[in-house]
N, C-alpha and C. Protein backbone atom coordinates (compact mmCIF):
# COMPACT_ATOMS: atom_id res chain seq x y z
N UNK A 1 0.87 -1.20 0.00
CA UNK A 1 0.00 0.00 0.00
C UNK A 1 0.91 1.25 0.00
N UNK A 2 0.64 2.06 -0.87
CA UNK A 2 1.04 3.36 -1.13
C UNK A 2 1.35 4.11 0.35
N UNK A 3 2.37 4.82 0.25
CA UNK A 3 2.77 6.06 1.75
C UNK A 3 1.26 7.26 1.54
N UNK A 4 0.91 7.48 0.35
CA UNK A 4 0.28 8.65 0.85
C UNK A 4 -0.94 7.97 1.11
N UNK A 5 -1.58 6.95 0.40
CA UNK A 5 -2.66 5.96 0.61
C UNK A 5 -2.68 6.04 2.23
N UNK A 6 -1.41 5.37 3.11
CA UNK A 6 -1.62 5.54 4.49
C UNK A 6 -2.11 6.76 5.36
N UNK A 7 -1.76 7.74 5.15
CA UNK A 7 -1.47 8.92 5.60
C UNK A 7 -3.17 9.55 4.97
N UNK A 8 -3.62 9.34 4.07
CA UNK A 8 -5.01 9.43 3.91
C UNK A 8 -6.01 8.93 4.74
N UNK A 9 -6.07 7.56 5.26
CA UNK A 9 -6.76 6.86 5.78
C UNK A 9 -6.42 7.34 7.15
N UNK A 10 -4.81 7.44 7.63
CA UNK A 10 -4.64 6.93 8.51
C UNK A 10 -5.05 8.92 9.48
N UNK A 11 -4.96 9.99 9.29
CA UNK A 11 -4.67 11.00 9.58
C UNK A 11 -6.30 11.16 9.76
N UNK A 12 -7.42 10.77 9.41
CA UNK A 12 -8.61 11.45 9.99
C UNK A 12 -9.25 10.42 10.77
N UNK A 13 -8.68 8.93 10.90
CA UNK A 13 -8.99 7.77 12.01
C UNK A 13 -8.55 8.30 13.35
N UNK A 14 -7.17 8.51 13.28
CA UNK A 14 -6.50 9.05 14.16
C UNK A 14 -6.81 10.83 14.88
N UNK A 15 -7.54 11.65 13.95
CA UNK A 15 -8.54 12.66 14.56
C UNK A 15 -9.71 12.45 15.47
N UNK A 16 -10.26 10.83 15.13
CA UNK A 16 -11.40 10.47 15.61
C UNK A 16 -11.53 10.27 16.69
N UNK A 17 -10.28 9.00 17.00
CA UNK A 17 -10.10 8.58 18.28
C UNK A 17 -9.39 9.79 19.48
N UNK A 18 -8.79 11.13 18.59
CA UNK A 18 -8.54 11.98 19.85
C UNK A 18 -9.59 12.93 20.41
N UNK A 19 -10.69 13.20 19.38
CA UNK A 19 -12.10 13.54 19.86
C UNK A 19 -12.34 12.79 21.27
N UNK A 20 -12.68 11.54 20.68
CA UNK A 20 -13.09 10.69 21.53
C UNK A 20 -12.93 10.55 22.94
N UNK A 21 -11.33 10.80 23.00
CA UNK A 21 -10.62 10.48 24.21
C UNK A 21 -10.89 11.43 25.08
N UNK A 22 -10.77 12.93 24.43
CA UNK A 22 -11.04 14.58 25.08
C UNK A 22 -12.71 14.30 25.75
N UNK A 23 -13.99 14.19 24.51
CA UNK A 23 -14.63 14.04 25.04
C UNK A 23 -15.22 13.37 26.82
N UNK A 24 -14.51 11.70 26.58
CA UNK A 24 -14.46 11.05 27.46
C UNK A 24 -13.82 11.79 29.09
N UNK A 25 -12.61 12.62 28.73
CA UNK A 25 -11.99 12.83 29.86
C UNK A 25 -12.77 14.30 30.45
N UNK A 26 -13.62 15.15 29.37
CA UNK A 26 -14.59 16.08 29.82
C UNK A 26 -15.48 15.48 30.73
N UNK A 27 -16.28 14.49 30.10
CA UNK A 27 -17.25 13.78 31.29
C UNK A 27 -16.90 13.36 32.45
N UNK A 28 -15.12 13.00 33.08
CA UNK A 28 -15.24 11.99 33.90
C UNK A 28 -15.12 13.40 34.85
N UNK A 29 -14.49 14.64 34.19
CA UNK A 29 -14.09 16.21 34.99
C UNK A 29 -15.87 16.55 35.31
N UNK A 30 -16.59 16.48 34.86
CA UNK A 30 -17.82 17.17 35.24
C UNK A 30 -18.64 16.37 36.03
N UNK A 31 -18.39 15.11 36.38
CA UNK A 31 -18.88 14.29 37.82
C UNK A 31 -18.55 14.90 39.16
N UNK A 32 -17.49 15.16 39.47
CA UNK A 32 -17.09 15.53 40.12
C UNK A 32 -16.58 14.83 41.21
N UNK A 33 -16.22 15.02 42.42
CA UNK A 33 -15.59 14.39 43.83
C UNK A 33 -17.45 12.77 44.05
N UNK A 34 -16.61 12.04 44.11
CA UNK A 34 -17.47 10.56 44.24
C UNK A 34 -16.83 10.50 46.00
N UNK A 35 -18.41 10.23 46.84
CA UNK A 35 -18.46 10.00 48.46
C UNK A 35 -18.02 8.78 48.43
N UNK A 36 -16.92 8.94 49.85
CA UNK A 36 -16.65 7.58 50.34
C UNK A 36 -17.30 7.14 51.01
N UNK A 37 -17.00 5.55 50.66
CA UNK A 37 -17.64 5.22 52.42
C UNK A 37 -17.23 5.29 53.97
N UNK A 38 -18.19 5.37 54.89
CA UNK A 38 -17.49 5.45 55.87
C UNK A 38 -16.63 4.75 56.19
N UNK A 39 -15.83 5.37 57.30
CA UNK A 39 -14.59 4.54 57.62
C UNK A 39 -15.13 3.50 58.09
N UNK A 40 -14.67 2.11 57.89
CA UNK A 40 -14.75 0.72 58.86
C UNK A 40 -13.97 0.93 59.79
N UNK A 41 -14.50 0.17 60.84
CA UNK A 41 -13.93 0.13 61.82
C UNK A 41 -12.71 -1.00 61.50
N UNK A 42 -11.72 -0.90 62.03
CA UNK A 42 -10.41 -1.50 62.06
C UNK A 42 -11.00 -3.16 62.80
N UNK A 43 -10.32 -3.79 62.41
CA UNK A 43 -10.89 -5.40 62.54
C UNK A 43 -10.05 -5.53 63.42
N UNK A 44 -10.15 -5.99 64.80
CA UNK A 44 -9.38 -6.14 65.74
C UNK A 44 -9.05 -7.60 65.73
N UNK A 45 -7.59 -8.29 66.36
CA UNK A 45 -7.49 -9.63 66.27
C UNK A 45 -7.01 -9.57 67.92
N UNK A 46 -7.88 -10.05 68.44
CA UNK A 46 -7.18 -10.45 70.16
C UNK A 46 -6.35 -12.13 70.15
N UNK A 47 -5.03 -11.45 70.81
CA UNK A 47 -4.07 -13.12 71.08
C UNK A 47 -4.54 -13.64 72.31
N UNK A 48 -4.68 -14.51 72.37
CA UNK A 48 -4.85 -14.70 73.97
C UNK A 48 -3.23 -15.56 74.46
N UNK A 49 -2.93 -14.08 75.40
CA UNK A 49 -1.64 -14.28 76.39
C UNK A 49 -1.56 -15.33 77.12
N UNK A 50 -2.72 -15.69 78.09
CA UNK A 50 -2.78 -16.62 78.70
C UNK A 50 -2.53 -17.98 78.53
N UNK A 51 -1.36 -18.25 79.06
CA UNK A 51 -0.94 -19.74 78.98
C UNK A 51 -1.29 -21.03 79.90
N UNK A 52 -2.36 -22.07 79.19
CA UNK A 52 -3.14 -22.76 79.60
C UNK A 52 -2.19 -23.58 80.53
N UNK A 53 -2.60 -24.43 81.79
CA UNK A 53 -1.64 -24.92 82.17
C UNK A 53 -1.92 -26.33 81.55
N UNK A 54 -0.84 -26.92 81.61
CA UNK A 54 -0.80 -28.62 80.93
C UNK A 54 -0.60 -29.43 81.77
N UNK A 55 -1.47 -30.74 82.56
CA UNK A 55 -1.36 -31.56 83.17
C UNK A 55 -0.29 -32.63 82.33
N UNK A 56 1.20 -32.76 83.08
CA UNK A 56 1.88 -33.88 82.62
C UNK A 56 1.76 -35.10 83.90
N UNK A 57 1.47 -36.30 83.14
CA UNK A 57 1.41 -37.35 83.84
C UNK A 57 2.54 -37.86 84.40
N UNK A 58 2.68 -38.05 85.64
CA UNK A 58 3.86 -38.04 86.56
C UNK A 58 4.03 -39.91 86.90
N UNK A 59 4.92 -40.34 86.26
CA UNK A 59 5.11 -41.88 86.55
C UNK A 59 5.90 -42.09 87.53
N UNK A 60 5.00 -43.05 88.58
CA UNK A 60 5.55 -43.46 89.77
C UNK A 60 6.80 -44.12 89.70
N UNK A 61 7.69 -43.69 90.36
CA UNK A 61 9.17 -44.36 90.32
C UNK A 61 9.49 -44.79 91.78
N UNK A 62 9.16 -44.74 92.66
CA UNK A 62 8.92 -45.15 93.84
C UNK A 62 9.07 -47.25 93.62
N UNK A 63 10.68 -47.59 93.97
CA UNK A 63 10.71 -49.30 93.81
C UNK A 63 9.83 -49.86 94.46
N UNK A 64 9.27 -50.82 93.97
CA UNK A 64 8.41 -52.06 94.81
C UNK A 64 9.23 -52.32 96.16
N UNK A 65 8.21 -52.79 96.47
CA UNK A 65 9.30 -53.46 98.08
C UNK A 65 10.21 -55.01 97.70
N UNK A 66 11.17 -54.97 97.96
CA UNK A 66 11.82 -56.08 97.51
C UNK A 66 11.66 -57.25 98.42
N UNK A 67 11.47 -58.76 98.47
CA UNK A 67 11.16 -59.40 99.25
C UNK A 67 12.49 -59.83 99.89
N UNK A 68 12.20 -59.89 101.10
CA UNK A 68 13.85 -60.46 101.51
C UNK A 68 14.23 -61.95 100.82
N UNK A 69 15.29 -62.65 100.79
CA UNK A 69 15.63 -63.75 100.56
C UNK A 69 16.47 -64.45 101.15
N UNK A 70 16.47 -65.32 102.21
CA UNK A 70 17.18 -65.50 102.83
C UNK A 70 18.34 -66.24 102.23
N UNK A 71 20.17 -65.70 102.76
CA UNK A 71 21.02 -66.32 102.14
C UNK A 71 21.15 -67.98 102.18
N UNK A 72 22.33 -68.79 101.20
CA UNK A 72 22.05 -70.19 101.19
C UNK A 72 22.97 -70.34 102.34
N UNK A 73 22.44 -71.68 102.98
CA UNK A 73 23.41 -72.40 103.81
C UNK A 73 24.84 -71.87 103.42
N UNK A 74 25.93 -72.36 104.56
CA UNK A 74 27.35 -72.09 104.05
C UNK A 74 27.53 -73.76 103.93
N UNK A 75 28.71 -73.98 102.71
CA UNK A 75 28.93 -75.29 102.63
C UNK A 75 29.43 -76.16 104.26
N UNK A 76 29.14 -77.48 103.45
CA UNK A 76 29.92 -78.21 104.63
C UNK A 76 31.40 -78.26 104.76
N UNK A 77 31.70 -78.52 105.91
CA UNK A 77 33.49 -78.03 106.36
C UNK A 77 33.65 -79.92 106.21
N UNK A 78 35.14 -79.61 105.25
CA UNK A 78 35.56 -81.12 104.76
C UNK A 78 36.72 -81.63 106.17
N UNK A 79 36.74 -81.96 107.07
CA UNK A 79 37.65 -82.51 107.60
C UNK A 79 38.96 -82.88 107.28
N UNK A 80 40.05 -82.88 107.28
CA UNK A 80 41.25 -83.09 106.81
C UNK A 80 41.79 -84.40 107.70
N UNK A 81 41.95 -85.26 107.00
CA UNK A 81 42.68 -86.78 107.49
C UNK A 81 44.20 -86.09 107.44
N UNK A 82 45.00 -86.68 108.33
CA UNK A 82 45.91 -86.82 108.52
C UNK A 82 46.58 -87.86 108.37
N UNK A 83 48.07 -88.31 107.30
CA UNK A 83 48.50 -89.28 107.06
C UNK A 83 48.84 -89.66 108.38
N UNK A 84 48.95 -91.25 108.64
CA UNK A 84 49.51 -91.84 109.86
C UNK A 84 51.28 -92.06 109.17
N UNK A 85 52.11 -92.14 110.19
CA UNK A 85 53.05 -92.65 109.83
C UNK A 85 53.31 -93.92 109.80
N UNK A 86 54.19 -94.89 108.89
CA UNK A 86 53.89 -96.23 109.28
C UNK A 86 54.95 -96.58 110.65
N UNK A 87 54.69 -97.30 111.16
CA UNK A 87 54.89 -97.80 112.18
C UNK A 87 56.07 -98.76 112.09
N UNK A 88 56.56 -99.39 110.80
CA UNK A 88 57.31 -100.39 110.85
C UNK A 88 58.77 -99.65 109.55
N UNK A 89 59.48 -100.17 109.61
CA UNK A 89 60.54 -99.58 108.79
C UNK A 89 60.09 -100.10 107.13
N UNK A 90 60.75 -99.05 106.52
CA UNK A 90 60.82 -99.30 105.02
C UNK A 90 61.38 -100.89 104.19
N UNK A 91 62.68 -100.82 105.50
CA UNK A 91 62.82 -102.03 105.19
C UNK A 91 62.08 -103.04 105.18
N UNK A 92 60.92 -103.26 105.86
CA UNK A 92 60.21 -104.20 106.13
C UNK A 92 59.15 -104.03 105.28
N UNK A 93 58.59 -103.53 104.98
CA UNK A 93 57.50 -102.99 104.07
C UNK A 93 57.75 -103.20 102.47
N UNK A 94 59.18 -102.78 102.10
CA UNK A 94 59.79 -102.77 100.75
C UNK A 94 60.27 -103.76 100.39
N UNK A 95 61.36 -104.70 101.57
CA UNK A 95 62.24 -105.47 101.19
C UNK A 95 63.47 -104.70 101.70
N UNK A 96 64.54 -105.82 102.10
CA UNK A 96 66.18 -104.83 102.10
C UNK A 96 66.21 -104.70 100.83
N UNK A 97 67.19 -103.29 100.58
CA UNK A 97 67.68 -103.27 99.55
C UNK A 97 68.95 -103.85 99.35
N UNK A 98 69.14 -104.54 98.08
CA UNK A 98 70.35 -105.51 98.14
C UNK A 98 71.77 -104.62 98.04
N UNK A 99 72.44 -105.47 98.38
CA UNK A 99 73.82 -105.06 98.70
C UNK A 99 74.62 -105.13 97.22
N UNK A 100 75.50 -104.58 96.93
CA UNK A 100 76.46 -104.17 95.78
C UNK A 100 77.75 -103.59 95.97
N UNK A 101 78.94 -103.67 95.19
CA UNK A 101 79.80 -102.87 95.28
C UNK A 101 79.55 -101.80 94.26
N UNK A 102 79.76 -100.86 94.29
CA UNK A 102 80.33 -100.19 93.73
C UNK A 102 81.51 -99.82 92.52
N UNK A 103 81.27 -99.81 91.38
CA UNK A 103 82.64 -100.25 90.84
C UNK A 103 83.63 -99.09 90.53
N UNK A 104 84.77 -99.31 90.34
CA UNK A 104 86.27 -98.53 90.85
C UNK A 104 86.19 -98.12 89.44
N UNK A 105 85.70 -96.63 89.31
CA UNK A 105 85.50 -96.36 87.52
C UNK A 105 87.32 -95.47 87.82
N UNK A 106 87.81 -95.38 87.02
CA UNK A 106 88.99 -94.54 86.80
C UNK A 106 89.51 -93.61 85.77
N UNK A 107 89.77 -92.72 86.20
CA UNK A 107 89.96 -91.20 85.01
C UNK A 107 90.75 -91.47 83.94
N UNK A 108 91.20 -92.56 83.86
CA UNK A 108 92.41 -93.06 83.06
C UNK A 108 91.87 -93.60 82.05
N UNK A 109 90.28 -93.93 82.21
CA UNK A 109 89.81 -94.91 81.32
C UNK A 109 89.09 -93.90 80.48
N UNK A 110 88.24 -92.95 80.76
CA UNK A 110 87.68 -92.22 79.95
C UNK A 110 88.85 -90.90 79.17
N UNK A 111 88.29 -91.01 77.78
CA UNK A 111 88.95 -90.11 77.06
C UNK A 111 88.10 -88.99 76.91
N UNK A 112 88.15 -87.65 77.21
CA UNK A 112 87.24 -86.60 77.10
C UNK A 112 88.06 -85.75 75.47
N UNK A 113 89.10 -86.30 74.86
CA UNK A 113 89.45 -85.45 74.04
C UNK A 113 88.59 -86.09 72.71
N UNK A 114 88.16 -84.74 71.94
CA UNK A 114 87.31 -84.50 70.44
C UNK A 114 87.78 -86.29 69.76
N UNK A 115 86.70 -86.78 69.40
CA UNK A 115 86.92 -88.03 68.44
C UNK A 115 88.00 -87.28 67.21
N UNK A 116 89.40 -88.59 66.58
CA UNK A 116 90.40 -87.88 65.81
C UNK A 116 89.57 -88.35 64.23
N UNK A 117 89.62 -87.56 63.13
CA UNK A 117 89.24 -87.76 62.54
C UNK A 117 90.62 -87.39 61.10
N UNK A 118 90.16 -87.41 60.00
CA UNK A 118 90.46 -87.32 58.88
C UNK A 118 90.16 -86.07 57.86
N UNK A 119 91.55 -85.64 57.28
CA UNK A 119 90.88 -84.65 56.27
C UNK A 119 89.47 -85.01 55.52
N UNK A 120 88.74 -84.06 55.54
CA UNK A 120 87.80 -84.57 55.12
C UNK A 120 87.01 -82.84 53.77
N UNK A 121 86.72 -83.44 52.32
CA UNK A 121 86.19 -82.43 51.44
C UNK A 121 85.19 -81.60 52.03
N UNK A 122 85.13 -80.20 52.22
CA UNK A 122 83.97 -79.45 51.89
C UNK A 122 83.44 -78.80 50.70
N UNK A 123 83.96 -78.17 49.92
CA UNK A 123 83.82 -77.29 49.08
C UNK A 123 84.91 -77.58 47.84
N UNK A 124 83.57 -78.23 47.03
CA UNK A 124 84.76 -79.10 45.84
C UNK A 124 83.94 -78.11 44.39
N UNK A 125 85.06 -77.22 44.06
CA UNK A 125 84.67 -76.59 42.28
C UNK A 125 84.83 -77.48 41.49
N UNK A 126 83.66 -77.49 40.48
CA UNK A 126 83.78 -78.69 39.21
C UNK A 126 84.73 -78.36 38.06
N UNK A 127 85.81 -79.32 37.94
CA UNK A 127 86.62 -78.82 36.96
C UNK A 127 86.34 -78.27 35.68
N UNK A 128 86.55 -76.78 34.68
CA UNK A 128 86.26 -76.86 33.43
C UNK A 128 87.23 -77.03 32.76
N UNK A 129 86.38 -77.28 31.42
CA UNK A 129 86.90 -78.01 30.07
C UNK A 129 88.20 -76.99 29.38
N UNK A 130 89.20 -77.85 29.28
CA UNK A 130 90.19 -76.80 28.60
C UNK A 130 89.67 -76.77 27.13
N UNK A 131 89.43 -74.99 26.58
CA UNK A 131 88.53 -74.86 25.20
C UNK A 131 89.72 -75.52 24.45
N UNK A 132 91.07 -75.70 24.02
CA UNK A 132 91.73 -76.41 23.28
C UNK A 132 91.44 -78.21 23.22
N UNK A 133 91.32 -78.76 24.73
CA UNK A 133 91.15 -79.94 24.23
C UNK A 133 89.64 -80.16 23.99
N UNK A 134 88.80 -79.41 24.16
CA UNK A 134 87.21 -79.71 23.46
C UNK A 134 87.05 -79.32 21.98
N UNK A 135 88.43 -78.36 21.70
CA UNK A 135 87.80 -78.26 20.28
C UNK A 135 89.07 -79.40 19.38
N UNK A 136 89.67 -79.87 19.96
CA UNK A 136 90.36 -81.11 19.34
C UNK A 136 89.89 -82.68 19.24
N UNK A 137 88.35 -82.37 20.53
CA UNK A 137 87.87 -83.54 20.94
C UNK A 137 88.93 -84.71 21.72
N UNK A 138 89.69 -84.11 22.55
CA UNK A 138 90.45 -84.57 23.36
C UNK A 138 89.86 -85.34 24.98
N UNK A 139 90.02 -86.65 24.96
CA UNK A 139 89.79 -86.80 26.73
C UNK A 139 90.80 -87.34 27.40
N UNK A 140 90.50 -87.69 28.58
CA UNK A 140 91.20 -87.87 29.46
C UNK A 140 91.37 -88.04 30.89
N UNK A 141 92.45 -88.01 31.99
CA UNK A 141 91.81 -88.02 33.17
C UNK A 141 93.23 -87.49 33.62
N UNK A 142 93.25 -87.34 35.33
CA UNK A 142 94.52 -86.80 35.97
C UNK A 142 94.79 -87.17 37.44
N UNK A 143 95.29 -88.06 37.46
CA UNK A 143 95.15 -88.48 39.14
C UNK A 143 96.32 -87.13 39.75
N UNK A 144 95.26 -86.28 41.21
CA UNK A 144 96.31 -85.47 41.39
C UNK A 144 96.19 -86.47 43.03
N UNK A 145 97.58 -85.40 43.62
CA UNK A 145 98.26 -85.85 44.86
C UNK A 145 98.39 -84.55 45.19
N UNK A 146 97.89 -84.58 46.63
CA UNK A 146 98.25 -83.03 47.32
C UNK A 146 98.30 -83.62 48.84
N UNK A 147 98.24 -82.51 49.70
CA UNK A 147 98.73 -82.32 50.83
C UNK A 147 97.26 -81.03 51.53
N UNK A 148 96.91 -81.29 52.70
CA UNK A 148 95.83 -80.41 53.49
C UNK A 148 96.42 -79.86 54.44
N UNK A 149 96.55 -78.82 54.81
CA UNK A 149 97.15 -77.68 55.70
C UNK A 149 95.94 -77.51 56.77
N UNK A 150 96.48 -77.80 58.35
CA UNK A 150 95.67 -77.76 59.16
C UNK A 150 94.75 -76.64 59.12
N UNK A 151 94.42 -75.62 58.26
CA UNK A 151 93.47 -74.87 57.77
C UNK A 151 92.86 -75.16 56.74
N UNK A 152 92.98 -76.14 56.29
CA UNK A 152 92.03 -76.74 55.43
C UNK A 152 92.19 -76.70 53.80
N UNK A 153 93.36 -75.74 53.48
CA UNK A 153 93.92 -75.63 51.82
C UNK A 153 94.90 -76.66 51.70
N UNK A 154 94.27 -76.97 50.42
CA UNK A 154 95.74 -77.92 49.38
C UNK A 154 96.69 -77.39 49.22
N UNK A 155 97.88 -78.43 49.58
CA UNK A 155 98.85 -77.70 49.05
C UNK A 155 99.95 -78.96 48.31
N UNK A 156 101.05 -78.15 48.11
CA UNK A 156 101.98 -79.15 46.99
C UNK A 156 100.78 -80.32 46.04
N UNK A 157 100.17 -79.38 44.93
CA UNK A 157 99.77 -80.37 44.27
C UNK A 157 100.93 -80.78 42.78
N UNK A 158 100.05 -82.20 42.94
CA UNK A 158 100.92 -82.61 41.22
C UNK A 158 99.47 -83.37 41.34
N UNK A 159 99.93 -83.38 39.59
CA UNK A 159 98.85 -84.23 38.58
C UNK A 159 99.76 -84.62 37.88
N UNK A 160 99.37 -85.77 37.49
CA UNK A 160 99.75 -86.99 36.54
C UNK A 160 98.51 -87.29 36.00
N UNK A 161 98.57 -86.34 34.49
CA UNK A 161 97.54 -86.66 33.39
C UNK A 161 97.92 -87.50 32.03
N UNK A 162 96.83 -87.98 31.29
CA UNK A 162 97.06 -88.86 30.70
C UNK A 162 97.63 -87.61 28.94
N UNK A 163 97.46 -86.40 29.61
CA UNK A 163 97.37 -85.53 28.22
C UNK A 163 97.76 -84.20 29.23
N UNK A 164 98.99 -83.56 28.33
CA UNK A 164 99.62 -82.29 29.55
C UNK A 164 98.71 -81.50 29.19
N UNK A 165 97.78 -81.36 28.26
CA UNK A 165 97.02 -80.55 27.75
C UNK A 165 95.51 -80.12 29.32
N UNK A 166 95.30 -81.05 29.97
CA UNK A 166 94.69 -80.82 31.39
C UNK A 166 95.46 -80.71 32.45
N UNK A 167 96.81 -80.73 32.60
CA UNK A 167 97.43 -80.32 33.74
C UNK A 167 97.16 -79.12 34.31
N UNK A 168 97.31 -78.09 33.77
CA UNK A 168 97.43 -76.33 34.65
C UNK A 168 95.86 -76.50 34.53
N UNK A 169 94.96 -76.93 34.06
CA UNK A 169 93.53 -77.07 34.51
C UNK A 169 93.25 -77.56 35.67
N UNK A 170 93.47 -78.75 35.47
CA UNK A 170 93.54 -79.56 37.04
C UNK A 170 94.45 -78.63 38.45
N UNK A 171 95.36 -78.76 38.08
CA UNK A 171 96.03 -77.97 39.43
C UNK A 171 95.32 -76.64 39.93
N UNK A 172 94.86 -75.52 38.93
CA UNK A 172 94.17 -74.80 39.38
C UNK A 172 92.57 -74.90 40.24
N UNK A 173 92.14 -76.13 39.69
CA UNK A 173 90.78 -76.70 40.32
C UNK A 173 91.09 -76.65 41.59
N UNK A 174 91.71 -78.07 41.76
CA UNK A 174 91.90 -78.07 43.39
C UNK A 174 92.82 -77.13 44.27
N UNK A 175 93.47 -76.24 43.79
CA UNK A 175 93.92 -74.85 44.84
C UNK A 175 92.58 -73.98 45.18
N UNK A 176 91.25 -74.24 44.45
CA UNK A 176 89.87 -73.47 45.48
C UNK A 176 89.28 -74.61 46.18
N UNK A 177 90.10 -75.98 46.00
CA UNK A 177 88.74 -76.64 47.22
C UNK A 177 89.15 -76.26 48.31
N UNK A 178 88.66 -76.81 49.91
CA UNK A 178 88.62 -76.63 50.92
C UNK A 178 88.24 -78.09 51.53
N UNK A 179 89.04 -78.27 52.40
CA UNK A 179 88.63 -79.14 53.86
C UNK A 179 88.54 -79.01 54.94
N UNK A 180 88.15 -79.85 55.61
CA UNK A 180 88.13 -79.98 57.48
C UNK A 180 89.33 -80.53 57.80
N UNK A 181 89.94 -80.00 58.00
CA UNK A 181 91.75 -80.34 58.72
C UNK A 181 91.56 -82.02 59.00
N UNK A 182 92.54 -82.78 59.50
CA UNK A 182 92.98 -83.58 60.00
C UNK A 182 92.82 -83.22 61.55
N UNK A 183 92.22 -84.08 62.53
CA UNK A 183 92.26 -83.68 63.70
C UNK A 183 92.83 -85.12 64.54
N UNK A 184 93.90 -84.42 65.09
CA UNK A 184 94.72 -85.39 65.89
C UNK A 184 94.41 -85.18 67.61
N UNK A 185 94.01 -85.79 68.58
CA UNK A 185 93.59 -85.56 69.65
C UNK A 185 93.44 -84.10 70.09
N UNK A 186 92.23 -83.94 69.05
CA UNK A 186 91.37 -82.80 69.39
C UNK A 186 92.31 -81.36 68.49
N UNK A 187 93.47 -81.79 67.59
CA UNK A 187 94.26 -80.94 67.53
C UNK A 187 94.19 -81.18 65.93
N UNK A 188 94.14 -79.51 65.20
CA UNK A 188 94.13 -79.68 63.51
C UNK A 188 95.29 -79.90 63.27
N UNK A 189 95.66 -81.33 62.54
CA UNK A 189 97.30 -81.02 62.31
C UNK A 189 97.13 -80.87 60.76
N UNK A 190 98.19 -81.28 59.72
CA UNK A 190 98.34 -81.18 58.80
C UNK A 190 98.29 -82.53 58.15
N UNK A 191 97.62 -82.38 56.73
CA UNK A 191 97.78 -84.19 56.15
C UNK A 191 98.16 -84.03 54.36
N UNK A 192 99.10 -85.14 54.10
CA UNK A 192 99.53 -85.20 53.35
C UNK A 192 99.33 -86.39 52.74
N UNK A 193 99.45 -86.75 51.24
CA UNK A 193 99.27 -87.61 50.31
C UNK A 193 97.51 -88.00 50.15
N UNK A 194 96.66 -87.26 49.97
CA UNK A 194 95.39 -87.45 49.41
C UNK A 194 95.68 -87.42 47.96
N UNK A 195 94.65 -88.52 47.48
CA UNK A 195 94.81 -88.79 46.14
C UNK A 195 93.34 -88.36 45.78
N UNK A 196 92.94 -88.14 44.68
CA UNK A 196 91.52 -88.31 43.98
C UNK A 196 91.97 -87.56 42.24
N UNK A 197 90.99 -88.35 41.67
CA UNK A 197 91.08 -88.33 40.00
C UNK A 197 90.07 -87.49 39.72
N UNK A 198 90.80 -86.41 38.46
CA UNK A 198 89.69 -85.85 37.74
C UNK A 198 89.57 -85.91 36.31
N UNK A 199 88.16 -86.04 35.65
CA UNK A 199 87.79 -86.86 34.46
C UNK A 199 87.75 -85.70 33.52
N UNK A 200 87.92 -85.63 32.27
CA UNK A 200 87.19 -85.42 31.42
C UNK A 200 86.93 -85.98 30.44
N UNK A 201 85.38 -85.54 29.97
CA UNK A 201 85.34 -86.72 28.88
C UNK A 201 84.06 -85.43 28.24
N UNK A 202 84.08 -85.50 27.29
CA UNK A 202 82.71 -84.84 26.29
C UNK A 202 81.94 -85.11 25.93
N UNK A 203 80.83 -84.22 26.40
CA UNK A 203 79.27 -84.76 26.31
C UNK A 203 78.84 -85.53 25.17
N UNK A 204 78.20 -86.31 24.80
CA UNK A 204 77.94 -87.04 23.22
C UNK A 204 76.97 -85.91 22.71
């Protein structure tokens, strides 16, 4: 719709309704002051202060009477017997006891010194394979001979091998074993000429 189209329509609608409004607000001016009503009286609310009293029910706590009970008897008293002594000797009652000597034990006979024993192995390393004679496929064996030092190390060894190729093998083995000394009445002495053989041979 056209601007002036609006402004046609719209400019004498808008005259109408301000008639209207003027009119209206002339009439409500020419009524004039509208009577009130009288004042009401103010609505009063009374509290009531007074605090009612409250009967609480009071539970008797006052104990029953307890009935007596009379205590129990005290036990009966056990009398104590008294052993009699016997009257006649042990001997007579038992038997004599028979007669014996005594036998003549003598300090001479018992030995209190440590049982003597023998070098004896503790701590035996397993010999290894010399890498020359395993990769030649070499075997063999080595009877050695040594000597035990009342502290328990080998000493002066020899080997007698069937191949010199395990000698400085062998000898080095047994310089880490260890023994229990030789004990001579209770005393570590020293022992000499132990024999034992060492093998080699390659696994299949």
């Amino acid at each position: 719709m056209p601007l002036i189209l609006r402004a046609i329509i719209g400019i004498p609608l808008a005259a109408v309704v301000a008639v209207i409004l003027f009119l209206l607000m002339r009439a409500l001016i020419a009524m004039g002051e509208i009577p009130l009503d009288e004042e009401r009286e103010a609505t009063k609310i009374e509290i009531n202060q007074e605090v009612e009293d409250i009967e609480v029910a009071k539970r008797d706590m006052t104990p029953d009477k307890v009935q007596q009970v009379d205590p129990p008897p005290p036990p009966p008293q056990v009398t104590k017997q008294k052993a009699q002594q016997p009257s006649e000797a042990l001997t007579n009652i038992g038997g004599q006891i028979p007669e014996f000597e005594t036998p003549d034990i003598g300090r001479g006979d018992v030995n209190f010194n440590v049982s003597d024993r023998d070098a004896q192995p503790m701590v035996r390393v397993a010999v290894t394979y010399p890498p020359r004679a395993a990769e030649r496929g070499i075997e063999g064996s080595c009877d050695m001979q040594f000597g035990v030092t009342p502290e328990g190390a080998p000493y002066n060894i020899n080997a007698n091998c069937t191949n010199s190729i395990f000698e400085r093998t062998s000898i080095r083995t047994v310089e880490q074993w260890k023994y229990a000394p030789k004990i001579v009445d209770g005393v570590a002495v020293s022992r000499s000429g132990v024999q034992t053989r060492l093998t080699y041979q390659l696994a299949d």
